[in-house]
PDB file of N, CA and C in Angstrom:
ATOM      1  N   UNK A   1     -38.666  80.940  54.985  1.00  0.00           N
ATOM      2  CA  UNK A   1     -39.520  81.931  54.402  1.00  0.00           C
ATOM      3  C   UNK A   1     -40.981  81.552  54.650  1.00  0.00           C
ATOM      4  N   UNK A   2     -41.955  82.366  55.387  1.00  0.00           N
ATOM      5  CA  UNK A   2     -42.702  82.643  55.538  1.00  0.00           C
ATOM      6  C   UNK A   2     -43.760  82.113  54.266  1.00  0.00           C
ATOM      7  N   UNK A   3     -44.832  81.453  53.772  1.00  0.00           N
ATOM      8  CA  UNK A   3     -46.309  81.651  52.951  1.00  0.00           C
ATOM      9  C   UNK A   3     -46.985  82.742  53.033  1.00  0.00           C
ATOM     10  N   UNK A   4     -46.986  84.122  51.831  1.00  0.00           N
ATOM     11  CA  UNK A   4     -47.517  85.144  51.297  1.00  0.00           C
ATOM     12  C   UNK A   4     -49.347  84.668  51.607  1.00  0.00           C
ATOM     13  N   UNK A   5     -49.902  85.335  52.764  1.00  0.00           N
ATOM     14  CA  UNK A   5     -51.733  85.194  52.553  1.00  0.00           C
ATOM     15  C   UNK A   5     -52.288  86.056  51.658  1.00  0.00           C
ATOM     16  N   UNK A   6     -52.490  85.930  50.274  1.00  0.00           N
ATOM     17  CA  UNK A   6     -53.061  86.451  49.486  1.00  0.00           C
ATOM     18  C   UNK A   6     -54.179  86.894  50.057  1.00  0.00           C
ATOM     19  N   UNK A   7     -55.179  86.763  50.759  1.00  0.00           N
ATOM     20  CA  UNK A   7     -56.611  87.009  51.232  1.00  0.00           C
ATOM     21  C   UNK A   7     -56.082  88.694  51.709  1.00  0.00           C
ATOM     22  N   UNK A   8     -54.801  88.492  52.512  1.00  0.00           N
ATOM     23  CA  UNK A   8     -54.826  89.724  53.152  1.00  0.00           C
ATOM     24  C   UNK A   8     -54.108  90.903  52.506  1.00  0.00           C
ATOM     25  N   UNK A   9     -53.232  90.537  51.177  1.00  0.00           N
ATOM     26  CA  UNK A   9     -52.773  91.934  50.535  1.00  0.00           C
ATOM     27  C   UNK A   9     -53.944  92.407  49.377  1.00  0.00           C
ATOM     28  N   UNK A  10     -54.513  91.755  49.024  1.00  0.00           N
ATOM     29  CA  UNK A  10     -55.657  92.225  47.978  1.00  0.00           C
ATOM     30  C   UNK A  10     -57.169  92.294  48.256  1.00  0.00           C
ATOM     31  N   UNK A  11     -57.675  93.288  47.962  1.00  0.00           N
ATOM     32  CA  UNK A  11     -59.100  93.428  48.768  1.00  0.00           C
ATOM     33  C   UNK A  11     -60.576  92.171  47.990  1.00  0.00           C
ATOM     34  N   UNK A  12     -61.076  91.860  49.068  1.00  0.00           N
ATOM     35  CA  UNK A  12     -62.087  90.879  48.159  1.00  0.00           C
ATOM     36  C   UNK A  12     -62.822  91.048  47.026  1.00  0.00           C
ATOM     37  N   UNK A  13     -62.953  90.519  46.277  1.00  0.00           N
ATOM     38  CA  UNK A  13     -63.394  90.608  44.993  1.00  0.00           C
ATOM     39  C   UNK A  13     -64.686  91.177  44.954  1.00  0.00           C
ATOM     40  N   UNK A  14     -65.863  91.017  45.903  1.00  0.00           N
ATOM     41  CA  UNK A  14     -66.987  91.889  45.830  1.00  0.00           C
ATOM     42  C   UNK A  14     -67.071  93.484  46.304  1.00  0.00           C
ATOM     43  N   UNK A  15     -65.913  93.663  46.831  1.00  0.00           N
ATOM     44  CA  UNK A  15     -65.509  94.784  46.969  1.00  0.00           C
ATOM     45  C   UNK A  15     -65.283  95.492  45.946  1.00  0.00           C
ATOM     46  N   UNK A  16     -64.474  95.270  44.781  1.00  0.00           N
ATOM     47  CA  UNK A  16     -64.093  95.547  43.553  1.00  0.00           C
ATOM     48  C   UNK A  16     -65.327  95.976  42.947  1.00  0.00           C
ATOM     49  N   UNK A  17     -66.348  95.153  43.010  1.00  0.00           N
ATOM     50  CA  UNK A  17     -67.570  95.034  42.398  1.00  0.00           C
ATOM     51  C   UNK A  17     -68.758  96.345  42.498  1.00  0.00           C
ATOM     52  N   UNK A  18     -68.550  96.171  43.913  1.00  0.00           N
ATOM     53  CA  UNK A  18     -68.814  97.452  44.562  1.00  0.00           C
ATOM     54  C   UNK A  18     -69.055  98.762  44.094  1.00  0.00           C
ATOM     55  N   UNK A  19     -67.443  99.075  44.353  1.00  0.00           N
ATOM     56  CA  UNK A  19     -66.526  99.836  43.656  1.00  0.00           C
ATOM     57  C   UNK A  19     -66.694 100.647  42.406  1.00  0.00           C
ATOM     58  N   UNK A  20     -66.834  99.484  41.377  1.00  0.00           N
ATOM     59  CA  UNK A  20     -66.938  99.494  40.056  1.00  0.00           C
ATOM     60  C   UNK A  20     -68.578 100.262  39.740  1.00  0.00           C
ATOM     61  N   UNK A  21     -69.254  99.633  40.848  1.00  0.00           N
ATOM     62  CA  UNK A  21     -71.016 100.291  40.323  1.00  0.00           C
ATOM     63  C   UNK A  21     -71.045 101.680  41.174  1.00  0.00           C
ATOM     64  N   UNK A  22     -70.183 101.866  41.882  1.00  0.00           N
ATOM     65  CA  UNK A  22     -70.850 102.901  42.597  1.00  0.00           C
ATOM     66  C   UNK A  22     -69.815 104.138  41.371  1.00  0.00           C
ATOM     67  N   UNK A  23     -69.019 103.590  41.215  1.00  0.00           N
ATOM     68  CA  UNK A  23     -68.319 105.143  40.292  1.00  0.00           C
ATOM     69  C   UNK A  23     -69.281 105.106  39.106  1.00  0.00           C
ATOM     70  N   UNK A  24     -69.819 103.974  38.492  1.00  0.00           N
ATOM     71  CA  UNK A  24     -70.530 104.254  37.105  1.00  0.00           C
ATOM     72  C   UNK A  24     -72.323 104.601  37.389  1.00  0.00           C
ATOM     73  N   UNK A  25     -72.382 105.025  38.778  1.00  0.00           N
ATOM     74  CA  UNK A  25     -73.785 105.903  39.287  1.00  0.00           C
ATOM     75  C   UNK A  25     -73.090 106.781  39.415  1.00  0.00           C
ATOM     76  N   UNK A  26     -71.981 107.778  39.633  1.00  0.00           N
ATOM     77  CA  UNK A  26     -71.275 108.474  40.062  1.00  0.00           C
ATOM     78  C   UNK A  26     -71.484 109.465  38.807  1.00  0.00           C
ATOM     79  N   UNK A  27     -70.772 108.464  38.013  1.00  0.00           N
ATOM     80  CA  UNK A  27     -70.882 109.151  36.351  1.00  0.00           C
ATOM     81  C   UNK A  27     -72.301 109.402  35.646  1.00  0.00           C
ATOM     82  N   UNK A  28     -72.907 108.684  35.652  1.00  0.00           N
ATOM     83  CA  UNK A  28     -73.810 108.567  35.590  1.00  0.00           C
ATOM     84  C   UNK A  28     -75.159 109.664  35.850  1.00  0.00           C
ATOM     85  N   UNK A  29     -74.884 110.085  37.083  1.00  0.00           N
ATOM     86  CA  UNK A  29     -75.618 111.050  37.771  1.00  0.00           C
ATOM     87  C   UNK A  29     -74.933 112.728  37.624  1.00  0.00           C
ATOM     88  N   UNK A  30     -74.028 112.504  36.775  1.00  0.00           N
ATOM     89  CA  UNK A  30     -73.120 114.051  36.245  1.00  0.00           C
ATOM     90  C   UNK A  30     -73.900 113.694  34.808  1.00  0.00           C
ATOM     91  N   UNK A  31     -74.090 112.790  34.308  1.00  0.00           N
ATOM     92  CA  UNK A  31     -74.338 113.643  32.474  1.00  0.00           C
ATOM     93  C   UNK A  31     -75.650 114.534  32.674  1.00  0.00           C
ATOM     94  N   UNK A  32     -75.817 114.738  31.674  1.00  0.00           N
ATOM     95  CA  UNK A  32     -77.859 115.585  31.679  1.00  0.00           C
ATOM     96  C   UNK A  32     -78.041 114.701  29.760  1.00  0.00           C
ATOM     97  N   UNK A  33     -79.405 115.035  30.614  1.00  0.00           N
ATOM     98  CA  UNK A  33     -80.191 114.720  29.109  1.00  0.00           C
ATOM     99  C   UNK A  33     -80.553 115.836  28.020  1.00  0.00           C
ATOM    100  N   UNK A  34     -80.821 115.864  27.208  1.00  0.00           N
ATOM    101  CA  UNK A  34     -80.776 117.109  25.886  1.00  0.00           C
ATOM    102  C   UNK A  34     -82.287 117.648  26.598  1.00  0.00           C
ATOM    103  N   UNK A  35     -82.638 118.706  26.658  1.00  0.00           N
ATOM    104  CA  UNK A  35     -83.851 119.175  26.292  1.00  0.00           C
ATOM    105  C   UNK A  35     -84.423 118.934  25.432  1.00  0.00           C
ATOM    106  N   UNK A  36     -85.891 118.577  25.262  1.00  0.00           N
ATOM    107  CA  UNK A  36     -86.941 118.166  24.122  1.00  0.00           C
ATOM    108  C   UNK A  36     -87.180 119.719  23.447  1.00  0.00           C
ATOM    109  N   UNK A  37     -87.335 120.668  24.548  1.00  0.00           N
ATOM    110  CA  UNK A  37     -87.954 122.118  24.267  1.00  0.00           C
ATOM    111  C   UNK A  37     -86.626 122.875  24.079  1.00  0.00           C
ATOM    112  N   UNK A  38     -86.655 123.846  22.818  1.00  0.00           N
ATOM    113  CA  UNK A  38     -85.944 124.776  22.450  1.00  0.00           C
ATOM    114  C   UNK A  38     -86.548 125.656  22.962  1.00  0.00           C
ATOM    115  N   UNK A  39     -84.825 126.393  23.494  1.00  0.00           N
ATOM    116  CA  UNK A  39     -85.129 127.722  24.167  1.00  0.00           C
ATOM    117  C   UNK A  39     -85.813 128.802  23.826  1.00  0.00           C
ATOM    118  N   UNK A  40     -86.229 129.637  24.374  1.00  0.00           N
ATOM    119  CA  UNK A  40     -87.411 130.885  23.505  1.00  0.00           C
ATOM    120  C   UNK A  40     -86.074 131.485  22.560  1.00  0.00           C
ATOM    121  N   UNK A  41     -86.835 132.455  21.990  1.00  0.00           N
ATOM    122  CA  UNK A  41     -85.962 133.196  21.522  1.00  0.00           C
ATOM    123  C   UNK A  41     -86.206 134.473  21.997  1.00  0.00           C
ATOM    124  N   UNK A  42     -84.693 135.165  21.738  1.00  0.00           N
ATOM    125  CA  UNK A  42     -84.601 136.422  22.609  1.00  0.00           C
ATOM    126  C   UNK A  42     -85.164 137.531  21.878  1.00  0.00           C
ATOM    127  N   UNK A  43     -85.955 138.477  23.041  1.00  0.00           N
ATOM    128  CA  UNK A  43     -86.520 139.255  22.274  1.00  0.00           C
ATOM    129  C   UNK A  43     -85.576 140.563  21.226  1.00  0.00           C
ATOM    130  N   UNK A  44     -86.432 140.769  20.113  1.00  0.00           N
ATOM    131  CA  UNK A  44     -85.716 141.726  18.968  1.00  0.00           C
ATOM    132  C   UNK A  44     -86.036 143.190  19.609  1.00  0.00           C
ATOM    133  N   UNK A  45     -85.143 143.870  19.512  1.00  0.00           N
ATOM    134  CA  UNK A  45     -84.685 145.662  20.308  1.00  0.00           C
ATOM    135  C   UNK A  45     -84.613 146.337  18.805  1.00  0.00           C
ATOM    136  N   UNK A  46     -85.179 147.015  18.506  1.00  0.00           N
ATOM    137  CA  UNK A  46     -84.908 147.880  17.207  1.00  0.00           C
ATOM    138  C   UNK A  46     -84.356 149.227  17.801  1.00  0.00           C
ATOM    139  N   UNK A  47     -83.099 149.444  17.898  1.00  0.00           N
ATOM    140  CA  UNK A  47     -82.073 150.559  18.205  1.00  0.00           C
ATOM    141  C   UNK A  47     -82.517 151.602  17.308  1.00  0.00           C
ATOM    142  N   UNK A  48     -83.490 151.768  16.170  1.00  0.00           N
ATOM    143  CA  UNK A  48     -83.284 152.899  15.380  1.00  0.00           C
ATOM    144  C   UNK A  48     -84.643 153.445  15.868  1.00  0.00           C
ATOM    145  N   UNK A  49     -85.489 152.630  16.827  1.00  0.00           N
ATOM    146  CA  UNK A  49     -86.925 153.505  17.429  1.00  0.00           C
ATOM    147  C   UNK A  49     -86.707 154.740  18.302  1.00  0.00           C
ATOM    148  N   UNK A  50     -87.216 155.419  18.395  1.00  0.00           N
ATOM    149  CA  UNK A  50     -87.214 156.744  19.093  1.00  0.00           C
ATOM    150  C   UNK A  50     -87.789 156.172  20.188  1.00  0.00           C
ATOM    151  N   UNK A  51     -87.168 156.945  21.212  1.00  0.00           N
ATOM    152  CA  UNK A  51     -87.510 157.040  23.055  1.00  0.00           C
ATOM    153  C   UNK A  51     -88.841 157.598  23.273  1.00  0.00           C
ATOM    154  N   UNK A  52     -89.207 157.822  23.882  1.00  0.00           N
ATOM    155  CA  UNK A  52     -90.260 158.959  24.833  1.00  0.00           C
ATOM    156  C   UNK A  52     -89.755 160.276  24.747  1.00  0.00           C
ATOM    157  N   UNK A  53     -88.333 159.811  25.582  1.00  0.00           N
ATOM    158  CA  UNK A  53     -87.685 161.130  26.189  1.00  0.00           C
ATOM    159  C   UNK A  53     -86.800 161.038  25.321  1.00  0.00           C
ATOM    160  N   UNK A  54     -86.334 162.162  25.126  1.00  0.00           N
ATOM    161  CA  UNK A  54     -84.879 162.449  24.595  1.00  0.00           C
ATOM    162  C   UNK A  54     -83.928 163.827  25.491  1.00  0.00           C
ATOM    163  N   UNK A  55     -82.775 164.049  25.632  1.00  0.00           N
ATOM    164  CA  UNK A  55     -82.026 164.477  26.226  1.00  0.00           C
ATOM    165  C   UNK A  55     -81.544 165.866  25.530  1.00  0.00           C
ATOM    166  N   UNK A  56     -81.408 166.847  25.821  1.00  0.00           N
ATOM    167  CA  UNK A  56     -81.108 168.362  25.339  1.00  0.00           C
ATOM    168  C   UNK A  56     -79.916 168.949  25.826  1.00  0.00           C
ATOM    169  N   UNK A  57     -78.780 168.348  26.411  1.00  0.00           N
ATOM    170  CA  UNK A  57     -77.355 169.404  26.813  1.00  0.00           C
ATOM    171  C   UNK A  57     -77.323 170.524  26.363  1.00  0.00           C
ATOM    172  N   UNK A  58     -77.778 171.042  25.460  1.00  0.00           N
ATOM    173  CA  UNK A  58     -77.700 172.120  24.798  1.00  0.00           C
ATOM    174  C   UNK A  58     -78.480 173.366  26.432  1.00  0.00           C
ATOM    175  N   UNK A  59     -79.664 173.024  26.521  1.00  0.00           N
ATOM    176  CA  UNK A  59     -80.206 173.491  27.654  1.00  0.00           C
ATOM    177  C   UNK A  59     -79.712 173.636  28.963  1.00  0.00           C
ATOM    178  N   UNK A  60     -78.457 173.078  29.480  1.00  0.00           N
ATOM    179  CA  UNK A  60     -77.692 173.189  31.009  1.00  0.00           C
ATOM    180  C   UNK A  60     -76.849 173.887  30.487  1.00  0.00           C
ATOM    181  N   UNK A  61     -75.599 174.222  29.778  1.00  0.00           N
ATOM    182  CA  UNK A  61     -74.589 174.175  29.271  1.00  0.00           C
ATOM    183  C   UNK A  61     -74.050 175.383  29.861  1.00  0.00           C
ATOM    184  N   UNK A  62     -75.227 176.543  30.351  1.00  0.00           N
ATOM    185  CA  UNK A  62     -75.082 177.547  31.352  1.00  0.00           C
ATOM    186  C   UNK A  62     -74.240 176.914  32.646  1.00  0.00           C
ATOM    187  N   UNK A  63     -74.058 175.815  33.520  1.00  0.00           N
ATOM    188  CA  UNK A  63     -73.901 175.427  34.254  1.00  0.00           C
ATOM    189  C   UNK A  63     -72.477 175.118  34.580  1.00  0.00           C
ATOM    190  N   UNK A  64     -71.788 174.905  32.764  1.00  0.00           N
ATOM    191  CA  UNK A  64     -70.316 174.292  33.234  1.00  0.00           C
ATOM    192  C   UNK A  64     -69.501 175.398  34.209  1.00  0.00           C
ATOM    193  N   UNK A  65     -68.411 174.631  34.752  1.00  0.00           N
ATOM    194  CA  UNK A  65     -67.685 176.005  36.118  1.00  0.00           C
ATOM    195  C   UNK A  65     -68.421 175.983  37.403  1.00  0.00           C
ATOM    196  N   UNK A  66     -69.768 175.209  37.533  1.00  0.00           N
ATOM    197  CA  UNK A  66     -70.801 175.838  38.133  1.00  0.00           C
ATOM    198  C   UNK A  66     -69.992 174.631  40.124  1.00  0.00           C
ATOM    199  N   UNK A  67     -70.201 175.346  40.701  1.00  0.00           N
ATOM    200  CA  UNK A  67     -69.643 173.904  41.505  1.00  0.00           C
ATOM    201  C   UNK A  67     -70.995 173.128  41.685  1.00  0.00           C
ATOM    202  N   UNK A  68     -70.795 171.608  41.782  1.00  0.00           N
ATOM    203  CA  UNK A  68     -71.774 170.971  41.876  1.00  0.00           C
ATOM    204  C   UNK A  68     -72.124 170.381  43.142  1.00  0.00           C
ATOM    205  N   UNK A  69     -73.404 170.079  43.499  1.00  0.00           N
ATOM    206  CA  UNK A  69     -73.990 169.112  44.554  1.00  0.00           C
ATOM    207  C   UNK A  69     -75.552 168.948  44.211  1.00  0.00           C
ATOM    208  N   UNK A  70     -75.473 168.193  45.064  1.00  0.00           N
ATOM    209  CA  UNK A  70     -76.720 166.945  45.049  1.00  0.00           C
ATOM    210  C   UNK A  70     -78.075 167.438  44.471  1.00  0.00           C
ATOM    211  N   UNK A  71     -78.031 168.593  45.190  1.00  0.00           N
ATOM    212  CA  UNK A  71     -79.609 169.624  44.917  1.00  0.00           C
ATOM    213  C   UNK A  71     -79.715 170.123  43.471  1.00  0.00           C
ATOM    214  N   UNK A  72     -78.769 170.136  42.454  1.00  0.00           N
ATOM    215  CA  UNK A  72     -79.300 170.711  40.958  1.00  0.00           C
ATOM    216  C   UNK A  72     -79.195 170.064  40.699  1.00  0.00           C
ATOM    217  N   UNK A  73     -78.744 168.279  40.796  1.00  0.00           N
ATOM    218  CA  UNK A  73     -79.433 167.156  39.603  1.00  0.00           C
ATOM    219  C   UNK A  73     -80.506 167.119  39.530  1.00  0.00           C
ATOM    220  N   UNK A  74     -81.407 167.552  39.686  1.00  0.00           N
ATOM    221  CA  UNK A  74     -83.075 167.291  39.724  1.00  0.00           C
ATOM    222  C   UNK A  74     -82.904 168.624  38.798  1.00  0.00           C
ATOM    223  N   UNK A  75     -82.795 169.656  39.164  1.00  0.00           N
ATOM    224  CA  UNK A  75     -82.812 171.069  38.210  1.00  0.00           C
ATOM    225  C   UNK A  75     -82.102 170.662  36.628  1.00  0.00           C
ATOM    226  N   UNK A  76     -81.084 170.553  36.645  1.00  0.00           N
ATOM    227  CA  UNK A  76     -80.238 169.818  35.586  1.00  0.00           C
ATOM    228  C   UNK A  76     -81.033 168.953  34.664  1.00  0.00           C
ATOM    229  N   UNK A  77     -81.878 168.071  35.361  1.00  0.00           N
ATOM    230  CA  UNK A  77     -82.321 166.829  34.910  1.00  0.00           C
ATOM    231  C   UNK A  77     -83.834 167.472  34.089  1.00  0.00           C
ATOM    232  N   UNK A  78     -84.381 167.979  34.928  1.00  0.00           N
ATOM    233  CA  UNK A  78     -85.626 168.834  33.919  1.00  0.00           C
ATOM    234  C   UNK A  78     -85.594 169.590  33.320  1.00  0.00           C
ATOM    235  N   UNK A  79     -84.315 170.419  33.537  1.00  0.00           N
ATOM    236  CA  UNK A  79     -84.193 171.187  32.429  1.00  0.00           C
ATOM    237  C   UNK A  79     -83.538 170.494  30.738  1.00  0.00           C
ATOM    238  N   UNK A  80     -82.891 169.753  31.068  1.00  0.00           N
ATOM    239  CA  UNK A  80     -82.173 169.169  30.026  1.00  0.00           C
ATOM    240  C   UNK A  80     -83.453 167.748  29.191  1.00  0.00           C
ATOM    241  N   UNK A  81     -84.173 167.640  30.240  1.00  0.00           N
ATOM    242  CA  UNK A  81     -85.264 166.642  29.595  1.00  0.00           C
ATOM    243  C   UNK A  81     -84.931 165.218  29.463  1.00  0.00           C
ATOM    244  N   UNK A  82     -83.586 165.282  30.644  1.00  0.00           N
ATOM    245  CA  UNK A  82     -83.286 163.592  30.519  1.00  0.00           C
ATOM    246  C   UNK A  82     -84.015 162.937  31.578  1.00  0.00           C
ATOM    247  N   UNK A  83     -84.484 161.737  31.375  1.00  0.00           N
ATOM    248  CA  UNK A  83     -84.846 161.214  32.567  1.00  0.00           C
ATOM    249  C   UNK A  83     -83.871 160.086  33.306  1.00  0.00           C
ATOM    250  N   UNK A  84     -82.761 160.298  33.510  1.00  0.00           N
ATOM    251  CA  UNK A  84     -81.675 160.134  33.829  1.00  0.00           C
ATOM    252  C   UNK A  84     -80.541 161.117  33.884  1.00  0.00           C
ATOM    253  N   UNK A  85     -80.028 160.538  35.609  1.00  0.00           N
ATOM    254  CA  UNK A  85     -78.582 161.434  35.321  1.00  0.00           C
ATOM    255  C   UNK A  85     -77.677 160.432  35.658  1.00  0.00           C
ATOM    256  N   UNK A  86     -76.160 160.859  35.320  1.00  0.00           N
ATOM    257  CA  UNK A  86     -75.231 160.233  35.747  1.00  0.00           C
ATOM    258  C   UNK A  86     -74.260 160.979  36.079  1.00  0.00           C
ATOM    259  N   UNK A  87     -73.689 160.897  37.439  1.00  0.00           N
ATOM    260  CA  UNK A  87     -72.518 161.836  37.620  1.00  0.00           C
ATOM    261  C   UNK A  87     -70.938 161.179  37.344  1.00  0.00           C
ATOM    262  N   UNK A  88     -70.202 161.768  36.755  1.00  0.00           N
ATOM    263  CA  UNK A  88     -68.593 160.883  36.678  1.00  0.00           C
ATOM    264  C   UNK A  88     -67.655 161.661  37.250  1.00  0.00           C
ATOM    265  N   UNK A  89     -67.276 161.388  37.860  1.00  0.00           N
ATOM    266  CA  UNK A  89     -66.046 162.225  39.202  1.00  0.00           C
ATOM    267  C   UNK A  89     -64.664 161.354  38.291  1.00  0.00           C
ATOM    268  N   UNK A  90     -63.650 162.393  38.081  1.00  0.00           N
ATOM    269  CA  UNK A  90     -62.559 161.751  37.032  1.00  0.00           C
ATOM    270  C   UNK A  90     -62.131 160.677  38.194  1.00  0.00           C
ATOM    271  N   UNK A  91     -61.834 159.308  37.169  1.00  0.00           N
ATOM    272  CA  UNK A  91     -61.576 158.106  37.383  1.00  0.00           C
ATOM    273  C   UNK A  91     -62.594 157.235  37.956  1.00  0.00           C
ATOM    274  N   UNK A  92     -63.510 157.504  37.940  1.00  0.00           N
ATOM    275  CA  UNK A  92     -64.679 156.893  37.707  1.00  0.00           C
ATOM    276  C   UNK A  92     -65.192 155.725  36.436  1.00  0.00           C
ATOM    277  N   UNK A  93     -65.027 154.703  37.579  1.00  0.00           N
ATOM    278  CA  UNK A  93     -66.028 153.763  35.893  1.00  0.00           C
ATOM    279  C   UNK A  93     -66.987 154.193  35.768  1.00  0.00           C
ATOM    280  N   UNK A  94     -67.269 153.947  34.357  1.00  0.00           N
ATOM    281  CA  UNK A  94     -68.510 153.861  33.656  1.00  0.00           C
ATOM    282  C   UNK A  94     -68.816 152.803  32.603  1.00  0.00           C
ATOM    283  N   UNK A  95     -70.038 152.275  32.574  1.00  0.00           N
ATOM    284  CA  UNK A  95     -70.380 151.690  31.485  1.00  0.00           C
ATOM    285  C   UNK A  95     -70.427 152.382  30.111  1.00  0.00           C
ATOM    286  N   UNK A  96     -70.091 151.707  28.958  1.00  0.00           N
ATOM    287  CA  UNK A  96     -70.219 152.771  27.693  1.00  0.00           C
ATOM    288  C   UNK A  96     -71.357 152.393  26.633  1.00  0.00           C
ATOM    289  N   UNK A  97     -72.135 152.257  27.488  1.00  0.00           N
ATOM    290  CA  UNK A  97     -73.606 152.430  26.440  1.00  0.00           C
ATOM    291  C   UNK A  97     -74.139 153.407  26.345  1.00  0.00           C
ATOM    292  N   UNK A  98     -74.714 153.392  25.183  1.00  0.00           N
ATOM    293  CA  UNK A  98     -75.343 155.050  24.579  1.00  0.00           C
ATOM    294  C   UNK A  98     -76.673 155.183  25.488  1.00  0.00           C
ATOM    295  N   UNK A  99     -77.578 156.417  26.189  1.00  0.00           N
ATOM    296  CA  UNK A  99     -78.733 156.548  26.217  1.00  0.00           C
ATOM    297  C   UNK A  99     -79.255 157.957  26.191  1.00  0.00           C
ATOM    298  N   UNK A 100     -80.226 158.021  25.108  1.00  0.00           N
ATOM    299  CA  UNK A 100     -80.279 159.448  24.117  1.00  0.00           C
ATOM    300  C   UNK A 100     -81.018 159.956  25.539  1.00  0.00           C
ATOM    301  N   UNK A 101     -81.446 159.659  26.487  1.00  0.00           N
ATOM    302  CA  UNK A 101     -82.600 159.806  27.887  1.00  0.00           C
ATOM    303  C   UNK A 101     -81.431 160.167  28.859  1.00  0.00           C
ATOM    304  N   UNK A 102     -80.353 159.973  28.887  1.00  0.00           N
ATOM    305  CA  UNK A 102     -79.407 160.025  30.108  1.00  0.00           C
ATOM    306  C   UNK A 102     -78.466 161.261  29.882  1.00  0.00           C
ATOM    307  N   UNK A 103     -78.772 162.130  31.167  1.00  0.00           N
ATOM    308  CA  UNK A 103     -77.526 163.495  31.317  1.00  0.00           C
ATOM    309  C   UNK A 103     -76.310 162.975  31.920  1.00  0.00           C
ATOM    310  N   UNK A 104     -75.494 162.962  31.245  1.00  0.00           N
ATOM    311  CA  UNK A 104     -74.330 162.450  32.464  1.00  0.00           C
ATOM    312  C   UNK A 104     -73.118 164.119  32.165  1.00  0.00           C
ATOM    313  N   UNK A 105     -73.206 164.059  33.704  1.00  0.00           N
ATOM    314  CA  UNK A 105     -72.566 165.493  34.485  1.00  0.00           C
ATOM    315  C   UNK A 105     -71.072 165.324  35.136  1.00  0.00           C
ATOM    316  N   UNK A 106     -69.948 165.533  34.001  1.00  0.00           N
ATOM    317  CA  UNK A 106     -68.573 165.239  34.144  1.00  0.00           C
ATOM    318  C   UNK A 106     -68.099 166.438  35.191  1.00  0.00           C
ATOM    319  N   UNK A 107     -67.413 166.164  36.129  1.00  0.00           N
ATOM    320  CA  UNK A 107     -66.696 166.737  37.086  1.00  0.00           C
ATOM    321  C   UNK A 107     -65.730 166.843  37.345  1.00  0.00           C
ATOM    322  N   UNK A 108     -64.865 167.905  37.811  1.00  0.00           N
ATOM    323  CA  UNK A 108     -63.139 168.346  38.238  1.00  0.00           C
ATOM    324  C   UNK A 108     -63.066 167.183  39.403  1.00  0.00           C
ATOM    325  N   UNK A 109     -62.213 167.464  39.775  1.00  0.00           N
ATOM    326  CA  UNK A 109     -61.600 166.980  40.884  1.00  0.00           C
ATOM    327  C   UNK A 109     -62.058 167.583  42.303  1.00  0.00           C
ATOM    328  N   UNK A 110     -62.111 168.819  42.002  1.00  0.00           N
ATOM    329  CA  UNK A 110     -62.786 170.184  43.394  1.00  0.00           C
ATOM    330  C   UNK A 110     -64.184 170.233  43.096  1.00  0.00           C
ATOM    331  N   UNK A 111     -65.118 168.960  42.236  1.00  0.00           N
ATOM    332  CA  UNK A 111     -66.649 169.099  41.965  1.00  0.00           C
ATOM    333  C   UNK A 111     -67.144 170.257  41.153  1.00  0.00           C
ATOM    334  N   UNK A 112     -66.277 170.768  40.279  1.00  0.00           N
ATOM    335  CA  UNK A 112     -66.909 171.685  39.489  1.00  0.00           C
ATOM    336  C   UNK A 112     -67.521 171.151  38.291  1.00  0.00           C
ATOM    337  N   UNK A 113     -68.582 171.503  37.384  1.00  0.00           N
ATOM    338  CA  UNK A 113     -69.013 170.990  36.750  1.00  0.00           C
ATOM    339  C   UNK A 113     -68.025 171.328  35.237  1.00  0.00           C
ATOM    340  N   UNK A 114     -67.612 170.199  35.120  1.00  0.00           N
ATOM    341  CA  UNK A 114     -66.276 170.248  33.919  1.00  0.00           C
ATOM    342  C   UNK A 114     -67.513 170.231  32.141  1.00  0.00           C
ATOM    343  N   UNK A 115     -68.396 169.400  32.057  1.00  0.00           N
ATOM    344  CA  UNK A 115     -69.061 169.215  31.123  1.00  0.00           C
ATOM    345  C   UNK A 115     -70.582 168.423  31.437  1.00  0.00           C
ATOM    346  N   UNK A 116     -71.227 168.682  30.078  1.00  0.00           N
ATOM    347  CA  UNK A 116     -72.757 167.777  30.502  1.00  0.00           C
ATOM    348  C   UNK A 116     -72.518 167.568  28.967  1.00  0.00           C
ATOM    349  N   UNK A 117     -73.114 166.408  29.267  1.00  0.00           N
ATOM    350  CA  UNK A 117     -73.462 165.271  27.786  1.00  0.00           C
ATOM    351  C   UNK A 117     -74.869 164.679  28.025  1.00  0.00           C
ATOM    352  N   UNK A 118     -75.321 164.277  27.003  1.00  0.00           N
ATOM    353  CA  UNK A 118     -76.168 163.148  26.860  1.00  0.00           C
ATOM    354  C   UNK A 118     -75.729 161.954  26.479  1.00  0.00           C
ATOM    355  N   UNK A 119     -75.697 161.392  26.769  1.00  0.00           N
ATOM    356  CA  UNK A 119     -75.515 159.654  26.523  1.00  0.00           C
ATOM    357  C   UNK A 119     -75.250 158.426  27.230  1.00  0.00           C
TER     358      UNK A 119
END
């Protein structure tokens, strides 16, 4: 039987050493430090203030049936006093936030104008 050279199955000991400092810069260089400065604070929105504009559906409402395209959103839009439109073609996303300023102009399937809302 052969004498086992330890030198050659286990790696040298300053190697280890090595090793050992370079993972704890490793770690090291992932934490963070706390901020001294607190974040601003976010600004306050009072939802119960009135707009500029406000929105009138009541004023298009002549329109539903009407077939739609590109050229009476601008007509639509001044007449109704929104300064926004939005068109929704069924199955259409939408976001569901309120805006008392926004016409949004619901549509058939064949682009007829199915309804007008504000919001």
């Amino acid at each position: 039987m052969m004498p086992v050279n330890r030198r050659m199955t286990t790696p040298p000991r300053h190697l280890k050493r090595v090793g050992s400092v370079l993972a704890v810069l490793l770690l090291a260089g992932c934490s963070s430090t706390p901020s001294e400065t607190a974040a601003p604070k976010p600004p306050t929105v009072d939802p119960t203030a009135p707009t500029n504009q406000t929105c009138d559906a009541s004023a298009v409402q002549y329109a539903i049936g009407a077939p739609f395209d590109e050229a009476n959103v601008a007509t639509l839009e001044e007449q109704s006093g929104a300064r926004q439109v939005r068109v929704l073609r069924p199955g259409s996303a939408a976001t569901m936030d309120y805006r008392d300023d926004r016409l949004n102009i619901h549509l058939e399937s064949n682009d007829m104008i199915e309804a007008l809302r504000c919001g």
